[in-house]
N, C-alpha and C. Protein backbone atom coordinates (compact mmCIF):
# COMPACT_ATOMS: atom_id res chain seq x y z
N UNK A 1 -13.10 7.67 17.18
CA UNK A 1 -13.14 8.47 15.98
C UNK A 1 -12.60 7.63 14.81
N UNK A 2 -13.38 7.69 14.04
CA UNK A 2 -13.10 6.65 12.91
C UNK A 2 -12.02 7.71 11.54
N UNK A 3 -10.75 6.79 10.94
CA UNK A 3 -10.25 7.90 10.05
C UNK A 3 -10.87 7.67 8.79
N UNK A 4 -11.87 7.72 8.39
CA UNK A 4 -12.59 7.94 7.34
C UNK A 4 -13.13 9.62 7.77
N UNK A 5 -13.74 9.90 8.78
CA UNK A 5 -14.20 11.22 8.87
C UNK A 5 -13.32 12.08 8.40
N UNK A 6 -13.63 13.20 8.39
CA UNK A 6 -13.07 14.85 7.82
C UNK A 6 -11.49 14.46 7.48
N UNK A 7 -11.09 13.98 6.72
CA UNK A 7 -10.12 13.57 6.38
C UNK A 7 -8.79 13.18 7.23
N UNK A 8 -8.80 12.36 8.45
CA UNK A 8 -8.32 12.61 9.38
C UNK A 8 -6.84 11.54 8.77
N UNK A 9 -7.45 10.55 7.58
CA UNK A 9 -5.86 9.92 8.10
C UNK A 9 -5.17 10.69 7.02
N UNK A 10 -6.00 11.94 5.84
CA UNK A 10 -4.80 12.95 5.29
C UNK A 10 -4.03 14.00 6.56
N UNK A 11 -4.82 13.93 7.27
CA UNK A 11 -4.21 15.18 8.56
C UNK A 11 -3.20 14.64 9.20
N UNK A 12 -3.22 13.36 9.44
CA UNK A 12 -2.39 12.40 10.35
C UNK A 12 -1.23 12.68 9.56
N UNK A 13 -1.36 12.33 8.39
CA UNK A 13 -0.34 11.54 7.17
C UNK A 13 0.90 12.94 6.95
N UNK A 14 0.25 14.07 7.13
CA UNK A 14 0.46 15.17 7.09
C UNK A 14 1.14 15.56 8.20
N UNK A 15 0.99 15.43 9.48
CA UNK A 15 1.37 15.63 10.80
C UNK A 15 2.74 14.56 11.14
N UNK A 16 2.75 13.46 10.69
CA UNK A 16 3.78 12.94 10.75
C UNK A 16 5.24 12.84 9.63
N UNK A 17 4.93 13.57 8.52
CA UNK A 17 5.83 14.45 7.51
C UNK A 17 6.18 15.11 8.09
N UNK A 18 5.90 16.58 9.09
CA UNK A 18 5.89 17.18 9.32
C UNK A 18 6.70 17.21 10.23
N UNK A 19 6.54 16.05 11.70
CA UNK A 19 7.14 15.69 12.62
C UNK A 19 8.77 15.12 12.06
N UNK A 20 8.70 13.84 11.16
CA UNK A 20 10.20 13.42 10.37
C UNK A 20 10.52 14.67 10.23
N UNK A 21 9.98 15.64 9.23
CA UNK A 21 10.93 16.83 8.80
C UNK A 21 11.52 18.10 9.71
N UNK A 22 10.97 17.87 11.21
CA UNK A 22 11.44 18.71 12.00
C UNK A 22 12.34 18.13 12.64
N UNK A 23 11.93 16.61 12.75
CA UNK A 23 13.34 15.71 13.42
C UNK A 23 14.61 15.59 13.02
N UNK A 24 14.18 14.95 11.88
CA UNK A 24 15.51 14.43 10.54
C UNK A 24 15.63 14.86 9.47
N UNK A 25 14.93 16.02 9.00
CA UNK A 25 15.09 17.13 8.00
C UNK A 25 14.67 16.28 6.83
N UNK A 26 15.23 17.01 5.96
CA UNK A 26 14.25 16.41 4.60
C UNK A 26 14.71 15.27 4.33
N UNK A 27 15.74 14.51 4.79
CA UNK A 27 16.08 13.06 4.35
C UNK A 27 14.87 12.31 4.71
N UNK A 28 14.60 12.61 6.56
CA UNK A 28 13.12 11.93 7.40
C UNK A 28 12.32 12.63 6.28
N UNK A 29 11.49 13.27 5.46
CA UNK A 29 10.30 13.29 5.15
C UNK A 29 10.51 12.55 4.01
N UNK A 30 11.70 12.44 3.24
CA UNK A 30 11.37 11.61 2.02
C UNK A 30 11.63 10.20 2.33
N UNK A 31 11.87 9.74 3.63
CA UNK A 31 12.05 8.62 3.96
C UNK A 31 10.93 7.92 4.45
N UNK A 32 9.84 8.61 5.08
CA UNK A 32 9.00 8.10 5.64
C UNK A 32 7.69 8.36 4.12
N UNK A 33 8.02 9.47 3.06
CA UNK A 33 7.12 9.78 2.01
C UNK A 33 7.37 7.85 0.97
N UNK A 34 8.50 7.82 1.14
CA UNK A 34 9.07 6.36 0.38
C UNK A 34 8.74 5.27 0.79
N UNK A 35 8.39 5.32 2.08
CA UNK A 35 7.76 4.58 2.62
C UNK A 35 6.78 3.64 2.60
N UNK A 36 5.83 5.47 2.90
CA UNK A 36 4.33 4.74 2.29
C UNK A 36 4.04 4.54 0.79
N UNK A 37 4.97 5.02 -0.07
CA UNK A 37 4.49 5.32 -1.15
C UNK A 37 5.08 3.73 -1.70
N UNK A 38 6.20 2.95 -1.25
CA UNK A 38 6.79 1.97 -1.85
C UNK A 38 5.78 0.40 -0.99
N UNK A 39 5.76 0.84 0.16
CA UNK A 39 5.64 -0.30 0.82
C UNK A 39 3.65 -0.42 1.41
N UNK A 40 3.70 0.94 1.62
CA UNK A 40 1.68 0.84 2.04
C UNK A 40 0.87 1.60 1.14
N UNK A 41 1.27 2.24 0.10
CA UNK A 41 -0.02 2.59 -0.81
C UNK A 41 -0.24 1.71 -1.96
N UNK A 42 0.36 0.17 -2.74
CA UNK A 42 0.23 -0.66 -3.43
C UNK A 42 -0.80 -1.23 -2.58
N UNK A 43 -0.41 -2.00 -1.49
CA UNK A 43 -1.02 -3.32 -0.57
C UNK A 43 -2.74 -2.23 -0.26
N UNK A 44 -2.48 -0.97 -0.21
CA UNK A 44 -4.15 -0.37 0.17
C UNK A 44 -5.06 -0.29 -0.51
N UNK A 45 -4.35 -0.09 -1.97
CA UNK A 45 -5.11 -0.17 -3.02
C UNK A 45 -5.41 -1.22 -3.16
N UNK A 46 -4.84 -2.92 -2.90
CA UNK A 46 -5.54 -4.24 -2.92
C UNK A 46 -6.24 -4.51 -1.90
N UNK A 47 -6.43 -3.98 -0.84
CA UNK A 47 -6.75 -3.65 0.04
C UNK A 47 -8.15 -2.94 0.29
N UNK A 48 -7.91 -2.20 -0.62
CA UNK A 48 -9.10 -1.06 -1.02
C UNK A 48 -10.19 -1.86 -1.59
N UNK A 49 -10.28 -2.96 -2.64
CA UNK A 49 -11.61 -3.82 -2.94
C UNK A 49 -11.96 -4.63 -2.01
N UNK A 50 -11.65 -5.12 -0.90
CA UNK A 50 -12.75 -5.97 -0.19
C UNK A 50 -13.24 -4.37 1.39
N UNK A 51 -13.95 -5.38 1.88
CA UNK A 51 -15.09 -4.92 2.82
C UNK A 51 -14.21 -4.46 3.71
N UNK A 52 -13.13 -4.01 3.95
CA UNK A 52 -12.50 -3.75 5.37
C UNK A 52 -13.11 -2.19 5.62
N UNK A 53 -12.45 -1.51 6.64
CA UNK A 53 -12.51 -0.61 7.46
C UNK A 53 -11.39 0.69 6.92
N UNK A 54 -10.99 1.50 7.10
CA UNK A 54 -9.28 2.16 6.93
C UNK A 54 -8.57 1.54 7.64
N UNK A 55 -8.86 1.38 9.13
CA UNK A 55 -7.77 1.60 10.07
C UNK A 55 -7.79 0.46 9.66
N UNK A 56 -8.58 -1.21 9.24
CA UNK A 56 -8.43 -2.54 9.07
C UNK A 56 -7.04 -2.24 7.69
N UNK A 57 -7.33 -1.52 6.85
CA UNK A 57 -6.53 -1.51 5.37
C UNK A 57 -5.09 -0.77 5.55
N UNK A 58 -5.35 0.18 6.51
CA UNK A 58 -4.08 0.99 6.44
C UNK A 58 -3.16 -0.18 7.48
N UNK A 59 -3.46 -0.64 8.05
CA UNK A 59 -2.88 -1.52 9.47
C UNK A 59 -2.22 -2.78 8.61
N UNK A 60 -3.22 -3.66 7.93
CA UNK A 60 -2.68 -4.48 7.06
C UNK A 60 -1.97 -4.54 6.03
N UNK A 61 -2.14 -3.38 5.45
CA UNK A 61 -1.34 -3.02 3.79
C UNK A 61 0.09 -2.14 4.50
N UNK A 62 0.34 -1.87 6.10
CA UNK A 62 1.97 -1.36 6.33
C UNK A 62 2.71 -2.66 6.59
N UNK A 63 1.99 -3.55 7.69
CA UNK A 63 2.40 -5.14 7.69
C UNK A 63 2.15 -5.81 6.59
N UNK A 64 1.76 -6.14 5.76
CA UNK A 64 1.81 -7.00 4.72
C UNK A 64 2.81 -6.55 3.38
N UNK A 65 3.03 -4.90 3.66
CA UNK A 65 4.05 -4.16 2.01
C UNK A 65 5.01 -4.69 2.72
N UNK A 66 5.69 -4.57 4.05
CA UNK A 66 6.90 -4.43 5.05
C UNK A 66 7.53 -6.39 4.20
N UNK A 67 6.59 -7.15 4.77
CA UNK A 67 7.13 -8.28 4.20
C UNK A 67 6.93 -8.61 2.73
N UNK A 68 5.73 -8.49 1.73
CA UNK A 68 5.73 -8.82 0.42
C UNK A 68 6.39 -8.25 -0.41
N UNK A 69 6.43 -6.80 -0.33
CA UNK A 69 6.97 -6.10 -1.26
C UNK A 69 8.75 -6.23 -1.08
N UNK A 70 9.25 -6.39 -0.25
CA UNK A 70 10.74 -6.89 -0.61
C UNK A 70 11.23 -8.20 -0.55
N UNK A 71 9.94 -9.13 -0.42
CA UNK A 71 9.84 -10.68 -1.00
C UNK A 71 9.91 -10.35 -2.78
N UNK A 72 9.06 -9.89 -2.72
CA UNK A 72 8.67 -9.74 -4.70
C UNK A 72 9.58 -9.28 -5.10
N UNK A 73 10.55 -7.73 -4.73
CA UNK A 73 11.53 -7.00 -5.27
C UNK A 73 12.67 -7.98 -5.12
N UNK A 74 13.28 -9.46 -4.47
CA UNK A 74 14.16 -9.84 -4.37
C UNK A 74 13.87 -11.08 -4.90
N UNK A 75 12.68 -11.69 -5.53
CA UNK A 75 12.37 -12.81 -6.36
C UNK A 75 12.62 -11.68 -8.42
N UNK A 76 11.61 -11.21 -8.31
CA UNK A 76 12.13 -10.01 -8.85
C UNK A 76 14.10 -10.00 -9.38
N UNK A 77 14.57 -9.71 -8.63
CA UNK A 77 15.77 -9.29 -8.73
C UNK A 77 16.36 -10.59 -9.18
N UNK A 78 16.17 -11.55 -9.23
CA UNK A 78 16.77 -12.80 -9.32
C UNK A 78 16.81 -12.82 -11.06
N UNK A 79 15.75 -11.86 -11.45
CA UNK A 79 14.83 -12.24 -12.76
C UNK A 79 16.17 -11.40 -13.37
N UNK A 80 16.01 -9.90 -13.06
CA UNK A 80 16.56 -8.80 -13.20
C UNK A 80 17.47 -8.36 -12.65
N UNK A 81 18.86 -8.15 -12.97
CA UNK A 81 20.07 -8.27 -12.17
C UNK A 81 20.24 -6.80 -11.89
N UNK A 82 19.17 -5.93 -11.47
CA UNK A 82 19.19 -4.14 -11.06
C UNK A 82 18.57 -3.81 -9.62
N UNK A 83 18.75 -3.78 -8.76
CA UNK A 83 17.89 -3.69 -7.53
C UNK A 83 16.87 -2.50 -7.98
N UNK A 84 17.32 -1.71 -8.85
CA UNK A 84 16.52 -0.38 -9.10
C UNK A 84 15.26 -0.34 -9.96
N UNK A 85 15.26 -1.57 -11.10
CA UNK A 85 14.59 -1.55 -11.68
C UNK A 85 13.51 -2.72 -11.12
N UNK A 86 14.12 -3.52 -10.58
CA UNK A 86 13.26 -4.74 -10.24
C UNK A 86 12.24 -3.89 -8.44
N UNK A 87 12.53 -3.21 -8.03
CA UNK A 87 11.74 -1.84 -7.24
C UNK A 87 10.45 -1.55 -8.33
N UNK A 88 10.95 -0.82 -9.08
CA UNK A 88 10.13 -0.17 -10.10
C UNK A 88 8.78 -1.35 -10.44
N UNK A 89 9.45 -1.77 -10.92
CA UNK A 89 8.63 -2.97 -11.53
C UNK A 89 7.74 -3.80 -10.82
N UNK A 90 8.35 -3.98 -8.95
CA UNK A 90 7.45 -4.69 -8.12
C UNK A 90 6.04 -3.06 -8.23
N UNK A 91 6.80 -2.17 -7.87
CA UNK A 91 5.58 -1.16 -7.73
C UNK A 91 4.76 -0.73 -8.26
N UNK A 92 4.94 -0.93 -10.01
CA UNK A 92 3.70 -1.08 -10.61
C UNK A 92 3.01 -2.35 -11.01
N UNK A 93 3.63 -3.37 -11.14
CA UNK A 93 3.38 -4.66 -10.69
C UNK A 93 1.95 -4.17 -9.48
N UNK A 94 2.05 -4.35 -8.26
CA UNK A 94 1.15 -3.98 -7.25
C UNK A 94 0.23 -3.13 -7.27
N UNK A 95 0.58 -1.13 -7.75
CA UNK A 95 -0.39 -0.37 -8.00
C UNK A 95 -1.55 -0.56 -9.35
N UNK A 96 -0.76 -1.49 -10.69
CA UNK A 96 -1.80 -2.00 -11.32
C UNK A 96 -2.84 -3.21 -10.64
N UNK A 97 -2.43 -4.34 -10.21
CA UNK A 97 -2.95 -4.71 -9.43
C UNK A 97 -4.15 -4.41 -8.85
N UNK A 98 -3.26 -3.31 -7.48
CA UNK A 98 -4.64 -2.33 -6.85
C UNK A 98 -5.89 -1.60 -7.54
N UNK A 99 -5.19 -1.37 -8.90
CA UNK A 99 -6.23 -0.48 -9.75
C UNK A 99 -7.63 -1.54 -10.44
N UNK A 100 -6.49 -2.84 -10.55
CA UNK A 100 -7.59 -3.59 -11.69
C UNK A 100 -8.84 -3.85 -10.40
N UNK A 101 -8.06 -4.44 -9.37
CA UNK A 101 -8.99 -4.83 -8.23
C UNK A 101 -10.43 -3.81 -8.18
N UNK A 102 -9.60 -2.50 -7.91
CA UNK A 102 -11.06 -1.27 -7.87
C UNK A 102 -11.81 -1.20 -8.70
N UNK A 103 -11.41 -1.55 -10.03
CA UNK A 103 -12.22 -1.78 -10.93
C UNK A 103 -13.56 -2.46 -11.04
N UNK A 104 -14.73 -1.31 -11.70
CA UNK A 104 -15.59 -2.36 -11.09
C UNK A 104 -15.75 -3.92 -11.83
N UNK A 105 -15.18 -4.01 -12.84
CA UNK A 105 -15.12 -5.84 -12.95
C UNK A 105 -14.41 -6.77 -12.23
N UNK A 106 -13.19 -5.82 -11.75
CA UNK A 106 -12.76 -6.62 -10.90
C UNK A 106 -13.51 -6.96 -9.91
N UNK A 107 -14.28 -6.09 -9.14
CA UNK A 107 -14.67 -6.29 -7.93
C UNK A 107 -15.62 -7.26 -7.94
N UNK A 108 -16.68 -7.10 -9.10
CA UNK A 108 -17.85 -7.93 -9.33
C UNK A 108 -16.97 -9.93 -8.54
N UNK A 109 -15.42 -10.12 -9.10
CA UNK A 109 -15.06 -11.11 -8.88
C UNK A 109 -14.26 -11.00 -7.35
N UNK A 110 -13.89 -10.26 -6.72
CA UNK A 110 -14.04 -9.99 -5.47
C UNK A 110 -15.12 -10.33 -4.56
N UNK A 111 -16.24 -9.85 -4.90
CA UNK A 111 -17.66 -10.44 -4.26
C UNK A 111 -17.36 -11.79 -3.88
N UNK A 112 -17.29 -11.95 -5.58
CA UNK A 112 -17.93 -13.58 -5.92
C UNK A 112 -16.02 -14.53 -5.09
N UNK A 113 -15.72 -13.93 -4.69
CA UNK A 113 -14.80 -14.85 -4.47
C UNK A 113 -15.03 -14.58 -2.45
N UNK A 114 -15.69 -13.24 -2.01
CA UNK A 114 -16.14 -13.06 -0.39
C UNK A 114 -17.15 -14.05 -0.58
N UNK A 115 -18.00 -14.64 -1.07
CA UNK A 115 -19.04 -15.12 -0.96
C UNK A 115 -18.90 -16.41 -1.46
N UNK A 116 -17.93 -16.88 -1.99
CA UNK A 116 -17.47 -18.34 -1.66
C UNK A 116 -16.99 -18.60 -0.37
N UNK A 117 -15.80 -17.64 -0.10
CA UNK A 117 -15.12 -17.73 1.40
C UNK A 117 -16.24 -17.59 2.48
N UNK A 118 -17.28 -16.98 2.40
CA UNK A 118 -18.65 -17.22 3.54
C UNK A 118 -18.50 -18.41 4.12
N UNK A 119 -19.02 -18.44 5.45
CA UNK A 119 -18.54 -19.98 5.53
C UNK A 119 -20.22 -19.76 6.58
């Protein structure tokens, strides 16, 4: 079953809120909501312009936020002496990013950059 169908990875996403918040009360749901929202919904949205799959984007953008995004927030921080703001800043830093990527000009250079990598 592929999670593109009937909205299965909102049901999932939903089911495991659900599960944190019966476990570890509302600290677990805003912990695991901070989660995705800090560390795997930037990397999906860059994620989101080339050819992958979900389960390929959602799989790569939790491993790849886990290490980049508190690489960047602590190069970042070097810049900016606030752990709070230099957060902020990696995360729209990334969700613009993700956005320009979807864009369709961006993407037009997405192509053109899959189709150099063709081998």
């Amino acid at each position: 079953m592929k999670l593109d169908e009937n909205g299965l990875l909102g049901i999932a996403f939903i089911v495991i809120i659900v599960v944190a918040f019966s476990i570890l009360g509302m600290t677990g749901a805003k912990t695991i909501l901070a989660f995705f929202a800090f560390f795997a919904l930037p990397f999906f949205l860059i994620l989101n312009a080339f050819s992958l799959s979900t389960e390929e984007k959602l799989f790569f953008a939790l491993f790849i936020g886990i290490a980049w995004f508190s690489l960047i927030v602590f190069v970042i921080n070097r810049i900016v002496p606030s752990f709070s703001i230099s957060t902020l800043i990696t995360l729209a830093v990334l969700v613009l990013l993700g956005a320009g990527m979807n864009h369709p000009r961006g993407k037009t250079y997405i192509r053109k950059l899959e189709s150099l990598l063709k081998v």
